[in-house]
PDB file of N, CA and C in Angstrom:
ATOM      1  N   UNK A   1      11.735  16.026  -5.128  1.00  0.00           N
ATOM      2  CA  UNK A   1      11.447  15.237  -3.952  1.00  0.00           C
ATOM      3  C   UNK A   1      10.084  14.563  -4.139  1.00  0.00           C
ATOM      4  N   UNK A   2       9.894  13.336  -3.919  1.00  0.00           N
ATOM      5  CA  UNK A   2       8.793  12.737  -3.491  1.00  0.00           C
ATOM      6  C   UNK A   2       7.950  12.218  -2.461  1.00  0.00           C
ATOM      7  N   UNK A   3       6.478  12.438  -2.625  1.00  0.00           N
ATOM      8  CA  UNK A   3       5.946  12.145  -1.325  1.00  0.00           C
ATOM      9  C   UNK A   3       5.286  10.494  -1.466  1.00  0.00           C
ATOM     10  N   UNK A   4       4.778   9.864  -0.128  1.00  0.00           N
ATOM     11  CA  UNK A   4       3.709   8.968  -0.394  1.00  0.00           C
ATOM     12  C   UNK A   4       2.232   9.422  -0.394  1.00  0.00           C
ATOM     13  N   UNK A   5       1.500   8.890  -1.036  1.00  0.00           N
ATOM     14  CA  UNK A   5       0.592   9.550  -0.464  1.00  0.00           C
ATOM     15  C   UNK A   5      -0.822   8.251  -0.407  1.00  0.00           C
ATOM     16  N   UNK A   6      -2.081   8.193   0.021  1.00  0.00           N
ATOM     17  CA  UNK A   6      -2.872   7.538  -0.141  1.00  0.00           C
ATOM     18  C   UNK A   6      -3.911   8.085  -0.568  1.00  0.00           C
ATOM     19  N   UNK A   7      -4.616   6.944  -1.097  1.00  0.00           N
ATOM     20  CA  UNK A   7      -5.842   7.144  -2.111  1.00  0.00           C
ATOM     21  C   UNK A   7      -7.069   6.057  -2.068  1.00  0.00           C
ATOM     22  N   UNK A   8      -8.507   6.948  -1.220  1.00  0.00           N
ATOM     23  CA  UNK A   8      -9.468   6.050  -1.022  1.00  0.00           C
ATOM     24  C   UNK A   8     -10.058   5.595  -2.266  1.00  0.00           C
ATOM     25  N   UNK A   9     -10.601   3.993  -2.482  1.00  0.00           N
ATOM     26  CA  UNK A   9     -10.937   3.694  -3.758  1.00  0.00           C
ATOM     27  C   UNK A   9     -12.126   2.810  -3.353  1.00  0.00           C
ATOM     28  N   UNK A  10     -12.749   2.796  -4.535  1.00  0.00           N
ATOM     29  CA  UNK A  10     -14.200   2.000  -4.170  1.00  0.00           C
ATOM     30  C   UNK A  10     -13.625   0.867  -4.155  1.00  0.00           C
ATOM     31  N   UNK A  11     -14.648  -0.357  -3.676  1.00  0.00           N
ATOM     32  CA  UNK A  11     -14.352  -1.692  -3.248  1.00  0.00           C
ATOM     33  C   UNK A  11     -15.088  -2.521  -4.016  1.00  0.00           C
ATOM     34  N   UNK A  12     -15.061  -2.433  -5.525  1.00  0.00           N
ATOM     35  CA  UNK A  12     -15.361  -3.147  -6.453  1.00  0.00           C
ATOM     36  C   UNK A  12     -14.448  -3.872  -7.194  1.00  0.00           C
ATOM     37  N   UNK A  13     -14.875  -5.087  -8.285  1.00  0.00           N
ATOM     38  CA  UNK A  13     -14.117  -5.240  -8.771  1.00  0.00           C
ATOM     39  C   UNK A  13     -13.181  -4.806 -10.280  1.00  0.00           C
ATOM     40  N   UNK A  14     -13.922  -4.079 -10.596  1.00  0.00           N
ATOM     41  CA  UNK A  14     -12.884  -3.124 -11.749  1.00  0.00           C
ATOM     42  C   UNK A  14     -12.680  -1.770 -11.178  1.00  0.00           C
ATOM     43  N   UNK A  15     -11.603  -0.859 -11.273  1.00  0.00           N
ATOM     44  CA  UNK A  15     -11.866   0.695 -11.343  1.00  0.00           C
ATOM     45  C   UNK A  15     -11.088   1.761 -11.789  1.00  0.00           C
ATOM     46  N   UNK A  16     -10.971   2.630 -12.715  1.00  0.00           N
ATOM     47  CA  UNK A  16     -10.162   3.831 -12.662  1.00  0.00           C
ATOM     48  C   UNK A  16      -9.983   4.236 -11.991  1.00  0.00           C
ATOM     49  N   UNK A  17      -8.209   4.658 -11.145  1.00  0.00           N
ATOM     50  CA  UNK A  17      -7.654   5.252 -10.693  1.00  0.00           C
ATOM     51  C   UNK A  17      -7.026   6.810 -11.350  1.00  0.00           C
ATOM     52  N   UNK A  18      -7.508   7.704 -11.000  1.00  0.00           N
ATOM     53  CA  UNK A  18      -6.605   8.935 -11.332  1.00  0.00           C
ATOM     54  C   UNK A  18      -5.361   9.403 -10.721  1.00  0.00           C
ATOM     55  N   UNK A  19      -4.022   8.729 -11.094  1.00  0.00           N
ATOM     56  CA  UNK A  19      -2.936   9.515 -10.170  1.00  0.00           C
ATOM     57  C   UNK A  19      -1.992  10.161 -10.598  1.00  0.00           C
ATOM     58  N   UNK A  20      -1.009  11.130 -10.113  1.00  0.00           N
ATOM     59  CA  UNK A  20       0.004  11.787 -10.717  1.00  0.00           C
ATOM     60  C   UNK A  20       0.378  11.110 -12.071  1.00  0.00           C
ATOM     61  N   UNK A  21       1.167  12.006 -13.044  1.00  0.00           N
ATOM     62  CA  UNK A  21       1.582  10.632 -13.916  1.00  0.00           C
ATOM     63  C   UNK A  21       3.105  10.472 -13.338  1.00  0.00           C
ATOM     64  N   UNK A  22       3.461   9.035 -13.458  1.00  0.00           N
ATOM     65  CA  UNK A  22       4.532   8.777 -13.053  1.00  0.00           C
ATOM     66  C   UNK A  22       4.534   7.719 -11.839  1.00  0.00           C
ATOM     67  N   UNK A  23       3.597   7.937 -11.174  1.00  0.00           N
ATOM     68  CA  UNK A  23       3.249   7.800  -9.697  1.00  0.00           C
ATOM     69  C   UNK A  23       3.476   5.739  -9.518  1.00  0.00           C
ATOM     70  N   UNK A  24       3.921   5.519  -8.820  1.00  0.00           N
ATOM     71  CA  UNK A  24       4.451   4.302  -8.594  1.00  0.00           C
ATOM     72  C   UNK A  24       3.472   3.365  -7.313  1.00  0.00           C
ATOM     73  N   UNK A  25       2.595   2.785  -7.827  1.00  0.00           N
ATOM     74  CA  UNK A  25       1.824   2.313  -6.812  1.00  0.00           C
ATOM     75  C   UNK A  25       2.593   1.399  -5.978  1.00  0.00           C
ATOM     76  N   UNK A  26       2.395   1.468  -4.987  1.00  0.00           N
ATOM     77  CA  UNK A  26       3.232   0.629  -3.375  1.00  0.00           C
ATOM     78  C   UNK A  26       2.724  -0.500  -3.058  1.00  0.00           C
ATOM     79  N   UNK A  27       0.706  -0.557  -2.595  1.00  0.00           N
ATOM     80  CA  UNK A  27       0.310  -1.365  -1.666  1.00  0.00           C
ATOM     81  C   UNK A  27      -1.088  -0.676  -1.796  1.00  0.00           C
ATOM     82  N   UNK A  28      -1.799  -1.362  -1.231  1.00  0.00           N
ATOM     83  CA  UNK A  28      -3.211  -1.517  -0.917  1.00  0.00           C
ATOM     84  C   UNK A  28      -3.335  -2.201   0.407  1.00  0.00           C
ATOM     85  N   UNK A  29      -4.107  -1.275   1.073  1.00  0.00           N
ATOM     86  CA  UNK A  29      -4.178  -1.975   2.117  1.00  0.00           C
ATOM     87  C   UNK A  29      -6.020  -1.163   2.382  1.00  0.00           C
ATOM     88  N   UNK A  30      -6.446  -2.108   3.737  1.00  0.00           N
ATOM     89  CA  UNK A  30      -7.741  -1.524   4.555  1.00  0.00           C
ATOM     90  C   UNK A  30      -7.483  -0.611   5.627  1.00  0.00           C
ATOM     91  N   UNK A  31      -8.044   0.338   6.180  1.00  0.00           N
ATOM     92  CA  UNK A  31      -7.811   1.112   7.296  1.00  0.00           C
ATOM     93  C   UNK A  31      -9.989   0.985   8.492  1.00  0.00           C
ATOM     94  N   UNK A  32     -10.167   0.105   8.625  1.00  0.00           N
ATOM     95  CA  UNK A  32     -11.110  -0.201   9.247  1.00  0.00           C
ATOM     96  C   UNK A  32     -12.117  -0.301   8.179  1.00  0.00           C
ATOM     97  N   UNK A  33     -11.968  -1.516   7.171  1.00  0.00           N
ATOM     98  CA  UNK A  33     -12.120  -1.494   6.289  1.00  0.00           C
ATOM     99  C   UNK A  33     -12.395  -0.836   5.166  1.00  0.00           C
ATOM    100  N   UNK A  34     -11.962   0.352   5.121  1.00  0.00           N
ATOM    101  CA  UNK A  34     -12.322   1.541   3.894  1.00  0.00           C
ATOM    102  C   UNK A  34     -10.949   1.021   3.219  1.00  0.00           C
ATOM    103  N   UNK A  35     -10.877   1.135   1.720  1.00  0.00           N
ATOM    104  CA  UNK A  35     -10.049   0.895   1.188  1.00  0.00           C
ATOM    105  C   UNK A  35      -9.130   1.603   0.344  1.00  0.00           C
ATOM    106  N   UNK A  36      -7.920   1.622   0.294  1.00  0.00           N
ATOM    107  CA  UNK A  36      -6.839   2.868  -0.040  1.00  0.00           C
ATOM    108  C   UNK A  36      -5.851   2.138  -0.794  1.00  0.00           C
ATOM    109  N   UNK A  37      -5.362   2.740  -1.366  1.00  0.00           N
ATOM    110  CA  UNK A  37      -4.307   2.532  -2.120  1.00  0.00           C
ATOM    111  C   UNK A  37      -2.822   3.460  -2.120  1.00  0.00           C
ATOM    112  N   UNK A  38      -1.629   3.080  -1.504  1.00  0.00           N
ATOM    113  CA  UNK A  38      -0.867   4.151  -1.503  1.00  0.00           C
ATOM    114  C   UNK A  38       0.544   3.974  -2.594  1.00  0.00           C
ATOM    115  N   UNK A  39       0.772   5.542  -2.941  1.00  0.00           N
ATOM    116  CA  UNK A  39       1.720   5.550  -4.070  1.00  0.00           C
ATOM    117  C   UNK A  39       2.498   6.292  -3.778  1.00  0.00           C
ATOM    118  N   UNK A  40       3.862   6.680  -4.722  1.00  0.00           N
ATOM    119  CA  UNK A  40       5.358   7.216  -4.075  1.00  0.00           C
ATOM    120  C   UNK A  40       4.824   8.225  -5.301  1.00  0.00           C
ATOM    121  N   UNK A  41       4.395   9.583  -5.346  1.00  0.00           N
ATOM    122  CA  UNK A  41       4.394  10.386  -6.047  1.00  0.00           C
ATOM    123  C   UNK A  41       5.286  11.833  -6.371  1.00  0.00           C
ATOM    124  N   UNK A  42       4.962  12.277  -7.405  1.00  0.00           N
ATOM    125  CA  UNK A  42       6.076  13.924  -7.156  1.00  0.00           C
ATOM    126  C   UNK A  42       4.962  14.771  -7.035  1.00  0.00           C
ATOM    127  N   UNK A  43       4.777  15.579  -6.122  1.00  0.00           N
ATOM    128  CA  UNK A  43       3.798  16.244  -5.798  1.00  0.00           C
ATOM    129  C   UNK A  43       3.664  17.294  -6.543  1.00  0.00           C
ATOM    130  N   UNK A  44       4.384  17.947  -7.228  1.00  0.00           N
ATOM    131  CA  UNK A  44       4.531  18.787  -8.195  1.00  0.00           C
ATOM    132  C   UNK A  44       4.085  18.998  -9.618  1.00  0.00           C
ATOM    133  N   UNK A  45       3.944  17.210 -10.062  1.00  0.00           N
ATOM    134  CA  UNK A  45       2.478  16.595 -11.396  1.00  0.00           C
ATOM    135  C   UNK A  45       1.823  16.999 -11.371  1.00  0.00           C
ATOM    136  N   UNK A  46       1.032  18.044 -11.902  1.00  0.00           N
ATOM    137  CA  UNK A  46      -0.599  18.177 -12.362  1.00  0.00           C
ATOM    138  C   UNK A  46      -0.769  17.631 -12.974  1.00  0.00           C
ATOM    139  N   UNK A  47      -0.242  16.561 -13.857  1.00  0.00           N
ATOM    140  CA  UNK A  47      -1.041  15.523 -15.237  1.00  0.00           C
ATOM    141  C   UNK A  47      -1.441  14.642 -14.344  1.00  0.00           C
ATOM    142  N   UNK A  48      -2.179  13.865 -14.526  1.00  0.00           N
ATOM    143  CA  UNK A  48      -2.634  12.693 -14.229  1.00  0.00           C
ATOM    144  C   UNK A  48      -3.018  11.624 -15.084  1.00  0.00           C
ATOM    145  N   UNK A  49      -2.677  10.151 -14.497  1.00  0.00           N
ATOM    146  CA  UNK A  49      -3.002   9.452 -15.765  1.00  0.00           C
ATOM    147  C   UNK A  49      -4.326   8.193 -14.994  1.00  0.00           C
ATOM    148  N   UNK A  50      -4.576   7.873 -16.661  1.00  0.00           N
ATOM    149  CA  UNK A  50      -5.791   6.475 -15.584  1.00  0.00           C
ATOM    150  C   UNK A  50      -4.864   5.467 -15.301  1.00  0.00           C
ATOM    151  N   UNK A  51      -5.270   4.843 -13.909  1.00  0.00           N
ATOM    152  CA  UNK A  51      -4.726   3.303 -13.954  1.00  0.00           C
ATOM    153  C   UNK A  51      -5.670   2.638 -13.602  1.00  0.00           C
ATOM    154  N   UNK A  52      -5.368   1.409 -14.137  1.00  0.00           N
ATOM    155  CA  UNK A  52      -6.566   0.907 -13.838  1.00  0.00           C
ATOM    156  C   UNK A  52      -6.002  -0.693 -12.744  1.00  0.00           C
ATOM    157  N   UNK A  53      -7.285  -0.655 -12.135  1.00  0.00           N
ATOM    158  CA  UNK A  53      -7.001  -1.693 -10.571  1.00  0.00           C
ATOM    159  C   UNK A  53      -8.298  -2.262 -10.665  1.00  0.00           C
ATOM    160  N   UNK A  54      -7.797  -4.202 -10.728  1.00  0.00           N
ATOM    161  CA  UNK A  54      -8.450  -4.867 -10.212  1.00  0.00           C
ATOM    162  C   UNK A  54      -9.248  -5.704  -9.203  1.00  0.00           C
ATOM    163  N   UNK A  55     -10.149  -6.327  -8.432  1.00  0.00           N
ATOM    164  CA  UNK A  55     -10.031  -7.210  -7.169  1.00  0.00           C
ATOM    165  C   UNK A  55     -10.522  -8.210  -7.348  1.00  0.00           C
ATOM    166  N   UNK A  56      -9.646  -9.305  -6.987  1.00  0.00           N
ATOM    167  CA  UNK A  56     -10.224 -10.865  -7.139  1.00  0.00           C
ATOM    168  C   UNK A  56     -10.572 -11.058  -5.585  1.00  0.00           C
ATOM    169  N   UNK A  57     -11.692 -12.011  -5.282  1.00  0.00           N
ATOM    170  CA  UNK A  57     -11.682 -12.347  -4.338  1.00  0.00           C
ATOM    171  C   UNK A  57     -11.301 -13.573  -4.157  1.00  0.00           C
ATOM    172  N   UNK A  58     -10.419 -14.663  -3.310  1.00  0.00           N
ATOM    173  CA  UNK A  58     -10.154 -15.613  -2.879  1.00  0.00           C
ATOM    174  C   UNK A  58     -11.130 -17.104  -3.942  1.00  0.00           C
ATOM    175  N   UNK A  59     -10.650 -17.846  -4.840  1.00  0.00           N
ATOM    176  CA  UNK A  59     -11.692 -18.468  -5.483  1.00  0.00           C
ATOM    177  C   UNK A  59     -12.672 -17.942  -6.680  1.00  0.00           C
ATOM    178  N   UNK A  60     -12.095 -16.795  -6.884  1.00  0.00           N
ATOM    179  CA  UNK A  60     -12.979 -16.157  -8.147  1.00  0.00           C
ATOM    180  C   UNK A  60     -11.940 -16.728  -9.351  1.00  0.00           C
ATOM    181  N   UNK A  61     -12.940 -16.792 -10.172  1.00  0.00           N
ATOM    182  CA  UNK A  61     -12.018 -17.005 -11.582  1.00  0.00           C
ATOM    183  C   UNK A  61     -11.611 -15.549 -12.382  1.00  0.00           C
ATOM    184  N   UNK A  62     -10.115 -15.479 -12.272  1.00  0.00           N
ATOM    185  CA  UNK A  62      -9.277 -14.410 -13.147  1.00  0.00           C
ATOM    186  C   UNK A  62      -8.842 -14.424 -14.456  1.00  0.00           C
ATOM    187  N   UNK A  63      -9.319 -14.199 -15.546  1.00  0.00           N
ATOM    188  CA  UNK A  63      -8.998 -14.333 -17.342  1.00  0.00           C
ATOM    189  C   UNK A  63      -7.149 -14.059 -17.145  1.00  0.00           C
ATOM    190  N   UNK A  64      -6.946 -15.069 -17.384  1.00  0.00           N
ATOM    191  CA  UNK A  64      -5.150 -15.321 -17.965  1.00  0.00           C
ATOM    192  C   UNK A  64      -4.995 -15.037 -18.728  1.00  0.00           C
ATOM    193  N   UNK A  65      -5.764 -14.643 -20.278  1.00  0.00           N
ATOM    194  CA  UNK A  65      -5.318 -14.710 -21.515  1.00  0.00           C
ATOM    195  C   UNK A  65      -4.374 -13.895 -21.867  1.00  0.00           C
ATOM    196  N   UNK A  66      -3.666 -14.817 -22.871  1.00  0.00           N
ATOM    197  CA  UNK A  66      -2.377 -14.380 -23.211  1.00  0.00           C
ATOM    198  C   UNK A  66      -2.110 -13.018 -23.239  1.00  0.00           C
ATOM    199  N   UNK A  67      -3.178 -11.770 -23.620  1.00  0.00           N
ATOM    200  CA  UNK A  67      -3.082 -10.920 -23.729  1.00  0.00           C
ATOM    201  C   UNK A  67      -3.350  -9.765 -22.712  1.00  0.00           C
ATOM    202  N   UNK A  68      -3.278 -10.327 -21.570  1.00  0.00           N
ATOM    203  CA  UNK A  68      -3.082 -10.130 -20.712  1.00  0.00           C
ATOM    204  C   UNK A  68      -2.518  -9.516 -19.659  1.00  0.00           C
ATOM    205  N   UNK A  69      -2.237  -8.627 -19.117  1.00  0.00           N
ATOM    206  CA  UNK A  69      -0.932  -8.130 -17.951  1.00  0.00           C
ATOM    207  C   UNK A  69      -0.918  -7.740 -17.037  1.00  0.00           C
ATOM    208  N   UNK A  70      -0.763  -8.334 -15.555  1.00  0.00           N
ATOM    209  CA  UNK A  70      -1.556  -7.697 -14.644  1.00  0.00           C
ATOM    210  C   UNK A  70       0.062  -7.407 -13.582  1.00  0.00           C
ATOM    211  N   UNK A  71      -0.292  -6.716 -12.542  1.00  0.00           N
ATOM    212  CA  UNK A  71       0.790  -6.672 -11.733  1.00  0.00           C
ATOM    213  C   UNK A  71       0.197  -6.670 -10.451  1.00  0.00           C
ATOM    214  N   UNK A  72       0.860  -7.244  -9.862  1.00  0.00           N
ATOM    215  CA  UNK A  72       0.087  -7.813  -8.184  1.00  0.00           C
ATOM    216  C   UNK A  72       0.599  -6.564  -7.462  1.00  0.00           C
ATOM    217  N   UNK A  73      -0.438  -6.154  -6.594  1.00  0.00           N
ATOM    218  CA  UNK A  73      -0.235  -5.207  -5.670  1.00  0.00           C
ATOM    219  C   UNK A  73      -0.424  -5.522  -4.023  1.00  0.00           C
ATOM    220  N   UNK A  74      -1.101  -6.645  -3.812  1.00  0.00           N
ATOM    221  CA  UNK A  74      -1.608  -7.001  -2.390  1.00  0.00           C
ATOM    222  C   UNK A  74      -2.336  -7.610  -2.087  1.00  0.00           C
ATOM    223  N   UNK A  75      -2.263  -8.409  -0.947  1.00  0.00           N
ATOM    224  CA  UNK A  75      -3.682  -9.208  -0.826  1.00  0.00           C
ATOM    225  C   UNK A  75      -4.103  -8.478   0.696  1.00  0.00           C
ATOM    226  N   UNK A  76      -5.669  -8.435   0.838  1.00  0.00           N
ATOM    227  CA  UNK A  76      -6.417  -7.412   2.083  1.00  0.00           C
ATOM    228  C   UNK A  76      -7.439  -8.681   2.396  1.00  0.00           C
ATOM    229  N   UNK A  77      -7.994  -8.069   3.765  1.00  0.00           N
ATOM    230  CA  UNK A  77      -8.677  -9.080   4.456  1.00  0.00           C
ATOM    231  C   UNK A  77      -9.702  -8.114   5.186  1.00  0.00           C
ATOM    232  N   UNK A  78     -11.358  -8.255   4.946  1.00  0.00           N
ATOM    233  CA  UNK A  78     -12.050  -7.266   5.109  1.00  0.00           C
ATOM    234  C   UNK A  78     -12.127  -7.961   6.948  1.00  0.00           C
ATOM    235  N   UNK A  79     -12.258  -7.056   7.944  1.00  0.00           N
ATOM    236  CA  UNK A  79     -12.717  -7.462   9.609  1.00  0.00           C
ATOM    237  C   UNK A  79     -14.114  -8.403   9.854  1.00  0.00           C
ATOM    238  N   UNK A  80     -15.115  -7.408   8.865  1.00  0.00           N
ATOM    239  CA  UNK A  80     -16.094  -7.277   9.323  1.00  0.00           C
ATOM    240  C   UNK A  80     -17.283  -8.706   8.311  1.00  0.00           C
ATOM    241  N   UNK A  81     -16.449  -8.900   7.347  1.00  0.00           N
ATOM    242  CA  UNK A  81     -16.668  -9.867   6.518  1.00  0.00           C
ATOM    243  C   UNK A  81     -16.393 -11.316   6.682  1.00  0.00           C
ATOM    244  N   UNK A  82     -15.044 -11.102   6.267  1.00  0.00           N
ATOM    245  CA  UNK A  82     -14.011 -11.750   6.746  1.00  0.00           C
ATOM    246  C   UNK A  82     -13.753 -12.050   5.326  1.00  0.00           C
ATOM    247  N   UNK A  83     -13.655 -11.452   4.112  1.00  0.00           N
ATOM    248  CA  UNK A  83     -13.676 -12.001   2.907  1.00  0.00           C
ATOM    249  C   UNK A  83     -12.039 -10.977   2.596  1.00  0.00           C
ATOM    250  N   UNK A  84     -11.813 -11.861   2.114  1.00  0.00           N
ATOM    251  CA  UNK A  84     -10.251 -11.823   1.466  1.00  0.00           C
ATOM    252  C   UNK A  84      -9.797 -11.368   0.099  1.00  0.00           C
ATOM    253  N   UNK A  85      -9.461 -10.368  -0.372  1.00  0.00           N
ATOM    254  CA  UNK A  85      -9.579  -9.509  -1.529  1.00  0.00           C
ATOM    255  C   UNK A  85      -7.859  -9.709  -2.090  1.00  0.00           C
ATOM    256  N   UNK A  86      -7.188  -9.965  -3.547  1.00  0.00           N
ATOM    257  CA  UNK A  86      -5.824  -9.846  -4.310  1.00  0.00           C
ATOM    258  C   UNK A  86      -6.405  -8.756  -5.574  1.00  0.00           C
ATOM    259  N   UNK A  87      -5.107  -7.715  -4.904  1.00  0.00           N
ATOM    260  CA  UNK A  87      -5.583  -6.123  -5.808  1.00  0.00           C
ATOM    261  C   UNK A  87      -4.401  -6.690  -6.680  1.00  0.00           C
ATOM    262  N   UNK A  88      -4.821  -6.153  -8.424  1.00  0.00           N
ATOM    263  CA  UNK A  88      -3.657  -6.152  -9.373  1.00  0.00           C
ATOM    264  C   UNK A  88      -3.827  -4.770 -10.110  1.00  0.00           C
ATOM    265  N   UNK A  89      -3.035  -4.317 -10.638  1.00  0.00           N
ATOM    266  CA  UNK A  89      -3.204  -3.332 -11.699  1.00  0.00           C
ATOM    267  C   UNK A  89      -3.026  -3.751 -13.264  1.00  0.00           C
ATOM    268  N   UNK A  90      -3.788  -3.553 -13.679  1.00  0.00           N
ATOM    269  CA  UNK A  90      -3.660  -3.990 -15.061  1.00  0.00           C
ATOM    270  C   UNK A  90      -3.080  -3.050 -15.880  1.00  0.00           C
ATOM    271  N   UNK A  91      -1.825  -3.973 -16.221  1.00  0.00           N
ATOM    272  CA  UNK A  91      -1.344  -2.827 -17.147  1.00  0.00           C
ATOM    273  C   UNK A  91      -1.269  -2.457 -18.879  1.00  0.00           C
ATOM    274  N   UNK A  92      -2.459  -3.283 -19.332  1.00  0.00           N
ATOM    275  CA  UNK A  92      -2.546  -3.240 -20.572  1.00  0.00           C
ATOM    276  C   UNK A  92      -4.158  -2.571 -21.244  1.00  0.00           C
TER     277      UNK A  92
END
């Protein structure tokens, strides 16, 4: 059986994630602007693997190069800012 679960993450733009291995990231979202990330995990994993998660902000320049691989996870919108964040995971 699997659970969801969430995961507070700093609000930079590069970072290692530690999650189950296996673990299937969902979404990113803000919760009064603190920032989380939630995944469909087996709660039963003790391995864990790195993933790694990016943030562009609205107008930043993102490296395309060919070698490249990113996977879109969400776009967030800070309240208190008002600045507009697209999370990817990079999967290479």
């Amino acid at each position: 059986m699997k659970k969801i679960r969430k995961y507070l993450v700093d609000m930079v733009d590069k970072q290692i994630v530690n999650l189950p291995v296996g673990a299937e990231i969902l979404t990113f979202q803000t919760i009064d602007d603190d920032p989380y990330l939630w995944a469909m995990i087996n709660p039963k994993e003790k391995r864990t693997e790195e993933r790694y998660i990016e943030m562009f902000g609205t107008e930043r320049p993102i490296d395309t190069g060919k070698n490249i691989n990113r996977k879109y996870l969400a776009t967030f919108q800070l309240k208190m800012s008002k600045w507009v964040g697209h999370v990817f995971e990079k999967l290479d």
